[in-house]
Protein backbone atom coordinates (compact mmCIF):
# COMPACT_ATOMS: atom_id res chain seq x y z
CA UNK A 1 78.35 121.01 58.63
CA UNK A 2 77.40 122.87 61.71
CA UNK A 3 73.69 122.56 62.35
CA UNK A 4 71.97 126.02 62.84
CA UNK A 5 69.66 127.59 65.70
CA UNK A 6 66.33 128.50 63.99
CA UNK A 7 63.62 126.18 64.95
CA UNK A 8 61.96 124.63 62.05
CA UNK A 9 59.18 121.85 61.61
CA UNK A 10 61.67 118.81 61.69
CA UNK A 11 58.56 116.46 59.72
CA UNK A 12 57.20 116.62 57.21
CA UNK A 13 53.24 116.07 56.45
CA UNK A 14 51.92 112.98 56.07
CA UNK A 15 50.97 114.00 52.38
CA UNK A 16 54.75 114.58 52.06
CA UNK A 17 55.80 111.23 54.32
CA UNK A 18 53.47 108.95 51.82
CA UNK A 19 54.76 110.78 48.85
CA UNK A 20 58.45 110.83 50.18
CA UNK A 21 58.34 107.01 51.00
CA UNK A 22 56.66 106.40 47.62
CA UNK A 23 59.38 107.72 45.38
CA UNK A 24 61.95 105.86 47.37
CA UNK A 25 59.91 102.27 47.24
CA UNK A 26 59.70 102.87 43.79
CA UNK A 27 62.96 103.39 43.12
CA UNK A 28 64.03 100.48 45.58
CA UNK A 29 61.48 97.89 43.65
CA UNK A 30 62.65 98.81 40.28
CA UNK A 31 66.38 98.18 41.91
CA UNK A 32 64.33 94.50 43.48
CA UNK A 33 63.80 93.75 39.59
CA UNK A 34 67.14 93.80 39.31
CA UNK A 35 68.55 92.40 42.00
CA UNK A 36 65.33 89.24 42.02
CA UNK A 37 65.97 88.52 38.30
CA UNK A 38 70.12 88.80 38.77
CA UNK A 39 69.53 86.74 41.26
CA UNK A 40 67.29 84.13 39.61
CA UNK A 41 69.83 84.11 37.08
CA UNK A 42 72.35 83.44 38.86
CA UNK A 43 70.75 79.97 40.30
CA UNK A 44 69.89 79.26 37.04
CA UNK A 45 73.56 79.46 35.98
CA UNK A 46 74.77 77.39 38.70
CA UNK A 47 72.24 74.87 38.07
CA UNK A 48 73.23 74.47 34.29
CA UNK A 49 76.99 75.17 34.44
CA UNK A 50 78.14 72.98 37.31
CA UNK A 51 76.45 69.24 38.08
CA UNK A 52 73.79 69.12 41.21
CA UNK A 53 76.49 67.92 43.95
CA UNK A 54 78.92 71.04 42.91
CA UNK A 55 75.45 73.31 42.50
CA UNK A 56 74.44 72.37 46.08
CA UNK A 57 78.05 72.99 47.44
CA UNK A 58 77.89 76.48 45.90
CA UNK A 59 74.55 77.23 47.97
CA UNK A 60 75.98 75.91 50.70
CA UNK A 61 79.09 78.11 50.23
CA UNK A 62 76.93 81.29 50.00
CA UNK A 63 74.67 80.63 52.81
CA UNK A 64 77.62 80.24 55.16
CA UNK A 65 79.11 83.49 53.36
CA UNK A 66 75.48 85.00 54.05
CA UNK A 67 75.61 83.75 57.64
CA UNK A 68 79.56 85.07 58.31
CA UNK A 69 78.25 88.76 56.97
CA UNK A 70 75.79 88.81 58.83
CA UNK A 71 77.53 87.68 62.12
CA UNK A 72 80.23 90.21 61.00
CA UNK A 73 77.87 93.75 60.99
CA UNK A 74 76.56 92.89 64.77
CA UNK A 75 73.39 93.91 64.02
CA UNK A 76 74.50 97.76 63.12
CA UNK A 77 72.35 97.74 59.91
CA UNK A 78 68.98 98.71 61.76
CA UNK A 79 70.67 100.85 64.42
CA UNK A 80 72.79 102.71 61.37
CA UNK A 81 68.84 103.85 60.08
CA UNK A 82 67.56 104.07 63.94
CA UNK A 83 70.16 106.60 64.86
CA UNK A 84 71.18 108.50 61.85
CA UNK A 85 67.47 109.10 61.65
CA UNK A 86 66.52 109.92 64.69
CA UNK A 87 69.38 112.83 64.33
CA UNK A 88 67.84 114.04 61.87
CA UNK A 89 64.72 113.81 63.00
CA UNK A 90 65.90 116.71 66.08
CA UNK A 91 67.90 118.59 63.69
CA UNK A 92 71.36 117.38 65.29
CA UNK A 93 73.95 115.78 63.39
CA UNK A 94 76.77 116.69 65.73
CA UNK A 95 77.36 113.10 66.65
CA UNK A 96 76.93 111.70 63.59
CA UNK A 97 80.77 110.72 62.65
CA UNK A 98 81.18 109.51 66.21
CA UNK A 99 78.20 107.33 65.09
CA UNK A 100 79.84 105.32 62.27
CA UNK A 101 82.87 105.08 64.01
CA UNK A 102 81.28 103.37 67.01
CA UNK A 103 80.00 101.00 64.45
CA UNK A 104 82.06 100.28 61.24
CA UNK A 105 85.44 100.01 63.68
CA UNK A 106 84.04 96.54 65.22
CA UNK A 107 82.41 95.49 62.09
CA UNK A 108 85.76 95.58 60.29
CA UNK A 109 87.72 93.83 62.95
CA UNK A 110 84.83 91.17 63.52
CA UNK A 111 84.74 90.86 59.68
CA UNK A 112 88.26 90.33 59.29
CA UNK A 113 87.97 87.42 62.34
CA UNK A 114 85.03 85.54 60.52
CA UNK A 115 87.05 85.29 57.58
CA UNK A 116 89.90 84.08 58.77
CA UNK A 117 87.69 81.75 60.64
CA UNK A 118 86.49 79.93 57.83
CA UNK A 119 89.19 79.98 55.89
CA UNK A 120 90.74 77.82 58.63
CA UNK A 121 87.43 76.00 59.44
CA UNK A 122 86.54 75.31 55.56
CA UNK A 123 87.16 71.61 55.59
CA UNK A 124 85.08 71.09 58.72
CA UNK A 125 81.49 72.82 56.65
CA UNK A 126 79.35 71.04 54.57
CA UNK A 127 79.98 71.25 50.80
CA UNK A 128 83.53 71.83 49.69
CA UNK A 129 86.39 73.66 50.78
CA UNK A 130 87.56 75.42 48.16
CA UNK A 131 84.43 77.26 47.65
CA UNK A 132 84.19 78.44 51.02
CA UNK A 133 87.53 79.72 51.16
CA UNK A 134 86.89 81.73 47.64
CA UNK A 135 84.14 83.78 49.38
CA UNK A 136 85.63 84.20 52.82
CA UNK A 137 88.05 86.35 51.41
CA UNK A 138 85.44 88.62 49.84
CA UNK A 139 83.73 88.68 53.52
CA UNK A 140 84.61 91.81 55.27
CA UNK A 141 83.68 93.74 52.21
CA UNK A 142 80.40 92.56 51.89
CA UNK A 143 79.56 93.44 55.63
CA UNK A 144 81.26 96.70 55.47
CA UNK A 145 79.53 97.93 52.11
CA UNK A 146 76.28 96.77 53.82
CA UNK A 147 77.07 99.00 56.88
CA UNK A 148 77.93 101.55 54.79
CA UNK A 149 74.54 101.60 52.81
CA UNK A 150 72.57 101.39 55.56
CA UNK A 151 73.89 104.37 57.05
CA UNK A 152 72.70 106.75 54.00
CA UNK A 153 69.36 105.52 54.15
CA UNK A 154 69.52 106.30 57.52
CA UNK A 155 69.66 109.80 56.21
CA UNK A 156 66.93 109.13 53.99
CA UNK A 157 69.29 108.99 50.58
CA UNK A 158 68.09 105.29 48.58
CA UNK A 159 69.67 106.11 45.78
CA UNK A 160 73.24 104.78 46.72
CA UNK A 161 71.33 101.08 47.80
CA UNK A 162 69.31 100.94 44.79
CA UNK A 163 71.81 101.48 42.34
CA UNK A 164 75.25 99.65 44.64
CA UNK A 165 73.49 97.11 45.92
CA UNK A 166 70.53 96.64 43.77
CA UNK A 167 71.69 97.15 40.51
CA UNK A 168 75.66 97.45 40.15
CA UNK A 169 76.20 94.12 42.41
CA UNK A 170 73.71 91.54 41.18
CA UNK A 171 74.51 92.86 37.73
CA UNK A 172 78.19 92.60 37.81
CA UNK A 173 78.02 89.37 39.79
CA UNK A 174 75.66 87.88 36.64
CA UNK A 175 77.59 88.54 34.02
CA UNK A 176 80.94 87.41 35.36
CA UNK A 177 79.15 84.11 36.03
CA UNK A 178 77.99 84.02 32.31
CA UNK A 179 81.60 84.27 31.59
CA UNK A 180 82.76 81.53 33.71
CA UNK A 181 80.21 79.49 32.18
CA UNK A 182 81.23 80.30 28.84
CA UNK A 183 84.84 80.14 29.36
CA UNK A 184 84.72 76.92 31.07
CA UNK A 185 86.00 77.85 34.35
CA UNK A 186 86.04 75.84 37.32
CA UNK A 187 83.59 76.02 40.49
CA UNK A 188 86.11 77.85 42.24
CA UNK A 189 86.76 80.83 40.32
CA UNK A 190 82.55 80.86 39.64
CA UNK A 191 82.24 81.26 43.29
CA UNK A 192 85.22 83.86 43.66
CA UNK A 193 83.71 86.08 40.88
CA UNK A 194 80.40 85.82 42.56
CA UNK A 195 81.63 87.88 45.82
CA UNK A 196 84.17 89.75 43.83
CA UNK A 197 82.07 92.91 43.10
CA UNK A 198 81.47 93.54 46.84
CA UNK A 199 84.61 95.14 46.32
CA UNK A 200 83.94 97.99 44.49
CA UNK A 201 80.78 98.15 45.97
CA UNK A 202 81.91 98.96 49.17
CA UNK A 203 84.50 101.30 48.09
CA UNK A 204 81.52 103.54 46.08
CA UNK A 205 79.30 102.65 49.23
CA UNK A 206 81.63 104.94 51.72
CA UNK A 207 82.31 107.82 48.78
CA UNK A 208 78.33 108.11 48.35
CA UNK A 209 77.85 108.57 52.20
CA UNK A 210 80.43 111.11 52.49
CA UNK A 211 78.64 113.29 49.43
CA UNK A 212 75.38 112.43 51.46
CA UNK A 213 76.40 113.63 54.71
CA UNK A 214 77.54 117.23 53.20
CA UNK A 215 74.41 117.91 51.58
CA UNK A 216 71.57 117.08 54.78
CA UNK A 217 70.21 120.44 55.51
CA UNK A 218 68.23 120.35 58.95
CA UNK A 219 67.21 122.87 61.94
CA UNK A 220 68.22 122.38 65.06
CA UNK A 221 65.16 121.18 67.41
CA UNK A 222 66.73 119.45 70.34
CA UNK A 223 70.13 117.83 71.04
CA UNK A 224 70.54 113.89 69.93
CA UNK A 225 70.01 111.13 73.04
CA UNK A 226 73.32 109.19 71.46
CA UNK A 227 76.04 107.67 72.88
CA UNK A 228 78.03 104.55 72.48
CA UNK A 229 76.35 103.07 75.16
CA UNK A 230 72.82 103.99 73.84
CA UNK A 231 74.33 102.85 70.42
CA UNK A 232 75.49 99.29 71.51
CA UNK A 233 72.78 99.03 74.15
CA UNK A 234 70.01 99.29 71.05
CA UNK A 235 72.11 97.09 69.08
CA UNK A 236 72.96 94.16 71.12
CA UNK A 237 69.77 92.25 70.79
CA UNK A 238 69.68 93.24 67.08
CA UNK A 239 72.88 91.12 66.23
CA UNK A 240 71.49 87.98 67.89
CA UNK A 241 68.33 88.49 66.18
CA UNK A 242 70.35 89.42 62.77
CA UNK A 243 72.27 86.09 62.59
CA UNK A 244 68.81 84.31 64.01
CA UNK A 245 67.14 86.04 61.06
CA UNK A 246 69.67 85.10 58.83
CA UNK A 247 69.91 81.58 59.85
CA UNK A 248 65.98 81.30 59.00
CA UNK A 249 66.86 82.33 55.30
CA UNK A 250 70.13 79.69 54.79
CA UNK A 251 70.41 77.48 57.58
CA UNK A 252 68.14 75.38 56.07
CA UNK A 253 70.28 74.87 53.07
CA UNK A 254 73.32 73.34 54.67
CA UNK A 255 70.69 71.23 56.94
CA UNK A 256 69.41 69.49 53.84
CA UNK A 257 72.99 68.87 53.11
CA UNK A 258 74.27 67.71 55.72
CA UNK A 259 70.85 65.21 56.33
CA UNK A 260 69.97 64.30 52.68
CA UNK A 261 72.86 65.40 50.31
CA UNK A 262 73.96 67.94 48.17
CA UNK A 263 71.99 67.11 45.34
CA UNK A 264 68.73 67.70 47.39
CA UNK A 265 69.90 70.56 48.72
CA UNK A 266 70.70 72.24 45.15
CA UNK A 267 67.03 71.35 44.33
CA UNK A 268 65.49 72.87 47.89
CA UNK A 269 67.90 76.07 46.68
CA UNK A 270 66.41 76.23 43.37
CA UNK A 271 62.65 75.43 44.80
CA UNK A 272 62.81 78.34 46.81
CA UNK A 273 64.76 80.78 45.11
CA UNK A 274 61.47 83.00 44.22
CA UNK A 275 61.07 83.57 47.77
CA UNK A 276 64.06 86.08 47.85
CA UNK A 277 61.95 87.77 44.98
CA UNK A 278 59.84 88.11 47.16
CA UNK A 279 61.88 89.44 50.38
CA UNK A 280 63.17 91.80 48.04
CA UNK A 281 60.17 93.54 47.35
CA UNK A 282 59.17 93.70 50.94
CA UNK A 283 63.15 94.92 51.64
CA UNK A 284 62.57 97.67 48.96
CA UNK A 285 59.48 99.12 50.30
CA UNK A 286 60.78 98.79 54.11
CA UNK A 287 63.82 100.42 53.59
CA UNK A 288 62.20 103.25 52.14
CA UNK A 289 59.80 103.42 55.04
CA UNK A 290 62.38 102.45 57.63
CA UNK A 291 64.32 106.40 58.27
CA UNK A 292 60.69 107.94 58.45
CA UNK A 293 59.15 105.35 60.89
CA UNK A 294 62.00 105.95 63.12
CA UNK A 295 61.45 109.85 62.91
CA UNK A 296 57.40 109.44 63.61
CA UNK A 297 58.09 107.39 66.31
CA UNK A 298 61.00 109.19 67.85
CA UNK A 299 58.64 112.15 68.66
CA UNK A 300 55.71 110.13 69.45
CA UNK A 301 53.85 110.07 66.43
CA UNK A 302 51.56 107.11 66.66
CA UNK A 303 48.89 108.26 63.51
CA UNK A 304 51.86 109.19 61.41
CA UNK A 305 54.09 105.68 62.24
CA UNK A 306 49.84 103.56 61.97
CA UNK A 307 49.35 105.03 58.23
CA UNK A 308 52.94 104.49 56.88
CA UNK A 309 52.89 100.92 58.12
CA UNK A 310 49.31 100.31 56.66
CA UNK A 311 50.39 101.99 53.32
CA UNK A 312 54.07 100.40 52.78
CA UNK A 313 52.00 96.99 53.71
CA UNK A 314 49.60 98.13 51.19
CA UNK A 315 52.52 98.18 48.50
CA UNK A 316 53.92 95.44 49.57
CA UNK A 317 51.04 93.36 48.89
CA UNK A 318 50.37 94.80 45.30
CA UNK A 319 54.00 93.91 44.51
CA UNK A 320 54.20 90.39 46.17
CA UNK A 321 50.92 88.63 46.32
CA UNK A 322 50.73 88.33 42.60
CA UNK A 323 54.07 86.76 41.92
CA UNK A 324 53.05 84.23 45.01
CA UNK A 325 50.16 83.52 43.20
CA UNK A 326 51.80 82.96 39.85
CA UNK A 327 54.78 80.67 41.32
CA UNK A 328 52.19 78.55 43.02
CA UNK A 329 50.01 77.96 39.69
CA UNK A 330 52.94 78.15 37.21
CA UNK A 331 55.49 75.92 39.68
CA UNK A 332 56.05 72.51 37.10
CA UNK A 333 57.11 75.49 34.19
CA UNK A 334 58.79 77.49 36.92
CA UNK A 335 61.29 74.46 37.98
CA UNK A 336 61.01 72.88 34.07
CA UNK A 337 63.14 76.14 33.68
CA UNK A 338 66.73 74.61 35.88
CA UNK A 339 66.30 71.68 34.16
CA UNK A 340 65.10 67.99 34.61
CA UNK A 341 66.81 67.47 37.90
CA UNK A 342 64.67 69.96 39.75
CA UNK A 343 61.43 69.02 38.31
CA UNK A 344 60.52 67.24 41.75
CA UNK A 345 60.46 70.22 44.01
CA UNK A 346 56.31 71.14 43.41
CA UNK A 347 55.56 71.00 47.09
CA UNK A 348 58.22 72.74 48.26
CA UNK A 349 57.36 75.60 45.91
CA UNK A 350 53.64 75.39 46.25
CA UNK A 351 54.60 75.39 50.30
CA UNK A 352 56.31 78.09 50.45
CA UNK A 353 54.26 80.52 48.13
CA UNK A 354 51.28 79.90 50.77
CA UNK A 355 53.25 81.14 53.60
CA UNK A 356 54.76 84.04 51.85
CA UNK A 357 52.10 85.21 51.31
CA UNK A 358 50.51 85.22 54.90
CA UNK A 359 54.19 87.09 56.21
CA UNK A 360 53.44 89.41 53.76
CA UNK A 361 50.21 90.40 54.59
CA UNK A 362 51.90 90.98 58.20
CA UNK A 363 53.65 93.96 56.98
CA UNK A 364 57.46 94.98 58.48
CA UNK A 365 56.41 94.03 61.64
CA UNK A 366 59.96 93.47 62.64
CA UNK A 367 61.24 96.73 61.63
CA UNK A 368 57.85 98.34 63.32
CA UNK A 369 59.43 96.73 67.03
CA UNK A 370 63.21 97.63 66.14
CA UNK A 371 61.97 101.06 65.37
CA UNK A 372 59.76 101.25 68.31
CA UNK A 373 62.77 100.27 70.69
CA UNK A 374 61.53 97.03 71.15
CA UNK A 375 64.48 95.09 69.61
CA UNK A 376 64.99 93.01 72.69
CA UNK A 377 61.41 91.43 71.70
CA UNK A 378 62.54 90.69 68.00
CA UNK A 379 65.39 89.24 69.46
CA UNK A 380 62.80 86.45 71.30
CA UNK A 381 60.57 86.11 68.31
CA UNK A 382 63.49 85.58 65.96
CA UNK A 383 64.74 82.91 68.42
CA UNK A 384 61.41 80.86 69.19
CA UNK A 385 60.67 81.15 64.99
CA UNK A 386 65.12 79.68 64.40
CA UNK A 387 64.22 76.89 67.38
CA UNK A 388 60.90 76.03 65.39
CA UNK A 389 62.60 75.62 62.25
CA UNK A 390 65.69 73.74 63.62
CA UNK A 391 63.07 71.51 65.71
CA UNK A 392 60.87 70.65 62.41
CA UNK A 393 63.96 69.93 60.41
CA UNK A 394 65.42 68.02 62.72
CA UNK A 395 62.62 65.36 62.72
CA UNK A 396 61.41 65.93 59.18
CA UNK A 397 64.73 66.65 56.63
CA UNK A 398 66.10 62.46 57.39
CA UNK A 399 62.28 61.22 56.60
CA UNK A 400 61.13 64.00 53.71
CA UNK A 401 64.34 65.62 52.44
CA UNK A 402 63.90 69.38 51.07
CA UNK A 403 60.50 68.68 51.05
CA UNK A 404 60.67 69.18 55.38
CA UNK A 405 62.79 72.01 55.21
CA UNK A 406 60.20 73.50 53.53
CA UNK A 407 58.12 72.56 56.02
CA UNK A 408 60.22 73.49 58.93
CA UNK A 409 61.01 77.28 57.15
CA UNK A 410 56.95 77.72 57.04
CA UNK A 411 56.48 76.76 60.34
CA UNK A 412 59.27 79.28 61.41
CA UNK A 413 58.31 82.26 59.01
CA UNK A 414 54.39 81.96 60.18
CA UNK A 415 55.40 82.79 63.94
CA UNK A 416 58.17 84.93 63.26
CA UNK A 417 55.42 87.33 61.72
CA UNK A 418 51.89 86.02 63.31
CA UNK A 419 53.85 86.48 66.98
CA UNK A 420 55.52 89.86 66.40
CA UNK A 421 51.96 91.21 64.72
CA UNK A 422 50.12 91.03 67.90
CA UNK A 423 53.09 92.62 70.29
CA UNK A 424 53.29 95.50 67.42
CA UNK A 425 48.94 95.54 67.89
CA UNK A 426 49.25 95.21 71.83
CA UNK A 427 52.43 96.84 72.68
CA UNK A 428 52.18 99.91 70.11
CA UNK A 429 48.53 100.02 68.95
CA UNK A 430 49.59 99.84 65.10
CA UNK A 431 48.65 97.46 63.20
CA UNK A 432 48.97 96.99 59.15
CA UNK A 433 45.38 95.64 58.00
CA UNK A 434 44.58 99.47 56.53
CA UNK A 435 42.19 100.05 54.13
CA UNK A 436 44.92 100.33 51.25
CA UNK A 437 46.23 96.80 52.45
CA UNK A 438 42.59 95.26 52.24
CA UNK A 439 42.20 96.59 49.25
CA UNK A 440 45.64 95.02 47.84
CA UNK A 441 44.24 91.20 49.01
CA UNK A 442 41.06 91.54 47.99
CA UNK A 443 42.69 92.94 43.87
CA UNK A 444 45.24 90.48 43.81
CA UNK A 445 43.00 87.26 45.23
CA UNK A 446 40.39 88.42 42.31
CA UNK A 447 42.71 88.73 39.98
CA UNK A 448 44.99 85.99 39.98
CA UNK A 449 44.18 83.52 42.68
CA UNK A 450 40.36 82.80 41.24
CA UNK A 451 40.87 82.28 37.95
CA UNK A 452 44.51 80.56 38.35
CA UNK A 453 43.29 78.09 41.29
CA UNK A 454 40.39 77.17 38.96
CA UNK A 455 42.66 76.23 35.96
CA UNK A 456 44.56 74.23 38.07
CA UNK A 457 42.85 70.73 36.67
CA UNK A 458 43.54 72.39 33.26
CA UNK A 459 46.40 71.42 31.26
CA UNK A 460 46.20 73.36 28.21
CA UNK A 461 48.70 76.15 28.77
CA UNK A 462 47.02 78.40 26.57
CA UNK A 463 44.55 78.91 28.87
CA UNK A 464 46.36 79.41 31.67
CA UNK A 465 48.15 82.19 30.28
CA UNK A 466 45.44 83.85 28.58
CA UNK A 467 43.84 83.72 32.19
CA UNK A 468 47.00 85.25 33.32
CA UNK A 469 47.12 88.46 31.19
CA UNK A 470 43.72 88.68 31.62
CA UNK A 471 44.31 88.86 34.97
CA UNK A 472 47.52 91.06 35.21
CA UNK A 473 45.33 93.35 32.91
CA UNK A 474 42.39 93.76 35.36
CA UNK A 475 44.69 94.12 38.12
CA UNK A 476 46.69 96.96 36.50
CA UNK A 477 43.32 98.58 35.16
CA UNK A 478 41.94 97.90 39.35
CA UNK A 479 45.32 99.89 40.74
CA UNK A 480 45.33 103.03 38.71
CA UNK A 481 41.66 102.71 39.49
CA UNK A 482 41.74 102.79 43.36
CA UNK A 483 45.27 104.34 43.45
CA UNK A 484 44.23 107.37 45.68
CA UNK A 485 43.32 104.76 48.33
CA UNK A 486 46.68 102.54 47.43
CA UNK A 487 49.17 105.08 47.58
CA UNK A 488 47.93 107.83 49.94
CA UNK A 489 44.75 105.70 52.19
CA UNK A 490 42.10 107.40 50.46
CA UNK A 491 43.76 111.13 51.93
């Protein structure tokens, strides 16, 4: 589509940005309920159908599969929203085909290379081969349907991510494991079926962003700063930090494998899994945010870029802090639920809940840097919060098992938020501790962490969950309450 002449307000008002971001974070949370409880579901499978040792090879089979995607998109996800976005943001989407091919032509060809890689590498990973080798060949579809996906919300369209990658993958992926189960198949074919839906995923993924890209309507303000070398010079730093990133979230996994054995790593997997509940939530709402951040801050709008970040922190909050809260108070039931061999991970849950909730509270203070042009510091905070972790594991994992990988990923999440928080204060002047987000910590620490930190000694469970409706209903009654001030900062 050829982009017209007449010069038109390229923003919209911040009424409009809140309200705009809103609608999308809703719709990307109620795809996070999806894709969380598919994805609970899915441990919980692989806890029941297969023994610990095979359950902990399977984790360790995805998080090298998560690690190889990652690797594989050279950190084009955030610079497929950066630059789409900032095009749109001027008005000029000449260069937008150019765009992709810059980057989906390297990530299929460095896709297609990781695969290979560990299909040939498989017997040198921990866990076991033949699981590895199931997913690898499922690899360049997962990083290319990511790529894909990223580039329409680049042009602010969530709905293909919320219902591909939120809804239609983690569903589809669920029930074929329920089958396998049910049927009796072996490990193999559960892992194979896992990955299998990345497939069609990808193939809808590319379709969408076609339909997407024919129906942006924008005014031309001023010709687009891209080029390949702008392109690859924004992304460099962002693959380093991707796969650094990445290796926070599953590199602890095969660690515990390798040091204390597959059985403890299953249980460290299953420990933790309500942490990607969480990351979900804070994904949802900062992928929503992401396309208009870039467009406030690609014409300098400081005010605009300060009150989205305080309000999608805001959200983020409301959303997370509560299930924190109830993981940490509910964690004996919450592990009771895998089954008996799990039953010993407490601390690790309890650990982890804590810090989660302090990186929430941070906001998307990575995204906030990337967006700002800053990637090259992510990069360095990414790779001081991976040494951290390696460092703590290192000494802790042979003497405390999962229990110090827990220990080591808190350590590494704390400054890979705490650090970039004060460069995005210092460097940028935002900062996410809005009246909206106050607001969200002061409803949720009333609502649930009083009452539920006071039952603790308690055992009747009665009372713990009659404390915990109470709660949920005081918090709901608090939000609609003080909503002008949570959704729009009081405006």
């Amino acid at each position: 589509m050829t982009a017209t002449l007449e010069r038109r307000p390229a923003l919209e008002s911040p009424t409009g940005m809140l309200r705009g971001a809103v609608r999308g974070g809703i719709a990307n949370l109620a795809g996070t309920v999806c894709t969380g409880l598919a994805g609970v579901g899915v441990t919980w499978l692989a806890a029941r159908a297969l023994d610990p040792g095979t359950a902990g090879a399977f984790f360790a089979a995805t998080a090298t599969f998560g690690l190889g995607v990652t690797v594989a998109k050279l950190g084009t996800q955030t610079s497929l929203v950066y630059w789409p976005a900032r095009m749109r943001a001027t008005g000029d989407l000449s260069r937008l085909a150019e765009c992709l091919r810059v980057a989906l032509a390297p990530i299929v060809l460095a896709a297609l290379a990781i695969a290979a890689g560990l299909w040939f590498a498989a017997d040198l990973l921990p866990g076991r081969a033949d699981l590895v080798r199931a997913l690898a060949v499922f690899l360049p579809a997962a990083a290319l349907s990511d790529a894909l996906l990223a580039a329409s919300r680049g042009l602010r369209a969530m709905r293909p991510t919320v219902l591909l990658d939120r809804v239609v993958r983690p569903a589809t992926q669920l029930i074929l494991l329920a089958l396998v189960w049910a049927l009796g198949f072996g490990p193999d074919v559960f892992a194979a079926l896992w990955a299998l839906p990345y497939l069609p995923v990808a193939l809808m993924a590319g379709l969408w962003l076609g339909r997407v890209r024919s129906r942006v309507d924008v005014a031309f303000v001023r010709a687009t700063d891209f080029s390949p070398r702008r392109f690859w010079a924004f992304t460099a730093p962002r693959a380093v930090a991707s796969f650094a990133q990445m290796a926070l979230q599953r590199v602890d996994v095969l660690l515990v494998a390798a040091f204390a054995g597959l059985a403890p790593a299953a249980m460290y997997a299953v420990a933790g899994r309500f942490v990607i509940l969480g990351q979900f939530v804070n994904q949802g709402v900062s992928q929503s945010a992401q396309p208009r951040l870039a467009e406030r801050l690609a014409v300098r709008d400081t005010d605009g870029a300060n009150l989205l970040y305080q309000q999608a922190t805001a959200w983020v909050v409301l959303a997370a802090w509560p299930l924190y809260l109830l993981v940490f108070a509910y964690a004996p039931l919450y592990l009771r639920l895998f089954g008996s061999h799990y039953e010993d991970g407490v601390g690790i849950v309890r650990v982890l809940a804590a810090t989660m909730m302090v990186a929430t509270a941070c906001g998307m203070v990575d995204m906030v840097l990337a967006m700002g042009g800053r990637t090259w510091w992510n990069l360095a905070n990414v790779a001081v919060a991976l040494l951290v972790m390696l460092g703590v594991d290192a000494l802790l994992i042979p003497r405390s098992g999962a229990f110090g990988a827990a220990i080591g990923l808190s350590a590494a999440v704390l400054v890979n938020n705490l650090v970039p928080l004060m460069q995005v204060v210092l460097g940028l002047g935002l900062h996410p501790f809005g009246r909206a987000t106050l607001l969200a910590c002061a409803l949720a620490a009333a609502c649930f962490a009083v009452p539920q930190l006071l039952l603790l000694p308690v055992h009747s469970l009665t009372i713990k969950i009659a404390a915990t409706l109470a709660g949920a209903v005081a918090y709901a009654g608090a939000a609609v309450r003080f909503r002008r001030v949570l959704m729009q900062g009081g405006r």
